[in-house]
Protein backbone atom coordinates (compact mmCIF):
# COMPACT_ATOMS: atom_id res chain seq x y z
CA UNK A 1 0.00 0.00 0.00
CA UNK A 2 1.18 3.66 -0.67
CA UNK A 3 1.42 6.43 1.84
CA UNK A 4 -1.62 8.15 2.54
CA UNK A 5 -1.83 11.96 3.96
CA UNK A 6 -2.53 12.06 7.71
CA UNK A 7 -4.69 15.21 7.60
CA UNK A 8 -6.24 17.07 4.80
CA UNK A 9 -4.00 20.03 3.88
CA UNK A 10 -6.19 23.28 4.70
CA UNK A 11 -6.08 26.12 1.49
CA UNK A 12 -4.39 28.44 3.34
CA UNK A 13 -1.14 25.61 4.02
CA UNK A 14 -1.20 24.98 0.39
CA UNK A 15 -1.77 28.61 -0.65
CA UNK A 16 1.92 29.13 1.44
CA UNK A 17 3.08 25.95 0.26
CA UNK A 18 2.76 27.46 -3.48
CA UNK A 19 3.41 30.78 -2.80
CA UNK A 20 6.92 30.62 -4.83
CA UNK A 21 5.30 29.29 -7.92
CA UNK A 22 4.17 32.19 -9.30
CA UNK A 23 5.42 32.94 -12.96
CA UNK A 24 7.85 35.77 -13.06
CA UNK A 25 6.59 38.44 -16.38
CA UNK A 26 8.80 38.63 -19.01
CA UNK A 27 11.66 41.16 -18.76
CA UNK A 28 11.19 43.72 -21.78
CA UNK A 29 13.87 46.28 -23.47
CA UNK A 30 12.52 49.03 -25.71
CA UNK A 31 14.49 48.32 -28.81
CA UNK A 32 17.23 50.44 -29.97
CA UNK A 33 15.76 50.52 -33.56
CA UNK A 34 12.36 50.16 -33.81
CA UNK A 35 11.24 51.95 -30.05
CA UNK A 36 8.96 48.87 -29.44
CA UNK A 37 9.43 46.50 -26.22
CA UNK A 38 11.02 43.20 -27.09
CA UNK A 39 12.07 39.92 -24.90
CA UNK A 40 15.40 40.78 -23.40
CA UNK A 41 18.87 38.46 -25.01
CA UNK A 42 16.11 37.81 -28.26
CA UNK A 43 16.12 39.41 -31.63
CA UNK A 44 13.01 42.36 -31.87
CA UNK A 45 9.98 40.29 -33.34
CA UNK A 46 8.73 43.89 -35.30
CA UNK A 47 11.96 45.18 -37.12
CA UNK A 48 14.38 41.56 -36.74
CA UNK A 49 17.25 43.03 -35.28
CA UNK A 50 19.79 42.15 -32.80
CA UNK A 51 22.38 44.23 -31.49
CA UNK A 52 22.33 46.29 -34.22
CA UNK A 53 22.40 43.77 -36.95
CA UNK A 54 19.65 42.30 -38.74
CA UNK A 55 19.27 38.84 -38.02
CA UNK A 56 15.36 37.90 -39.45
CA UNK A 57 13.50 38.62 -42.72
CA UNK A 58 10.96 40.23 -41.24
CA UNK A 59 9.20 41.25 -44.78
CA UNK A 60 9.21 37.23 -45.45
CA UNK A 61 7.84 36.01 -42.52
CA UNK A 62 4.66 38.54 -42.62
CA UNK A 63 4.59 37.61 -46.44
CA UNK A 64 4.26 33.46 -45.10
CA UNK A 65 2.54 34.14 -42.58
CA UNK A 66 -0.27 35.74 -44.84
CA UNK A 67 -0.26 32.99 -47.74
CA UNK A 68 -1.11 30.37 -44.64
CA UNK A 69 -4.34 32.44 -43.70
């Protein structure tokens, strides 16, 4: 047979318990070329650019992403 719990664990024990899981937000950066907030150590989703060079089509994925819809 398997372990089984004592006493039930009230909400307010489990709300402490759990009180460390909470997801942290994001951290954002405004971007240096575009001015719009972007994830921080990622390139900008809007203009494709990481520290200072571009690194994604942006024109191409917008142009993909419009054939799928």
């Amino acid at each position: 047979m398997s372990p089984v719990p004592k006493k039930k664990t009230s909400k307010s024990r489990q709300g402490r318990r759990r009180a460390h899981l909470a997801v942290a937000t994001p951290n954002l950066v405004v971007c240096p070329q575009c001015r719009s907030p972007r994830p921080t150590h990622q390139a900008c989703p809007v203009c494709g650019t990481y520290r200072g060079r571009e690194v994604l089509d942006v024109a191409a994925r917008t142009a993909r992403r419009a054939g799928r819809q």
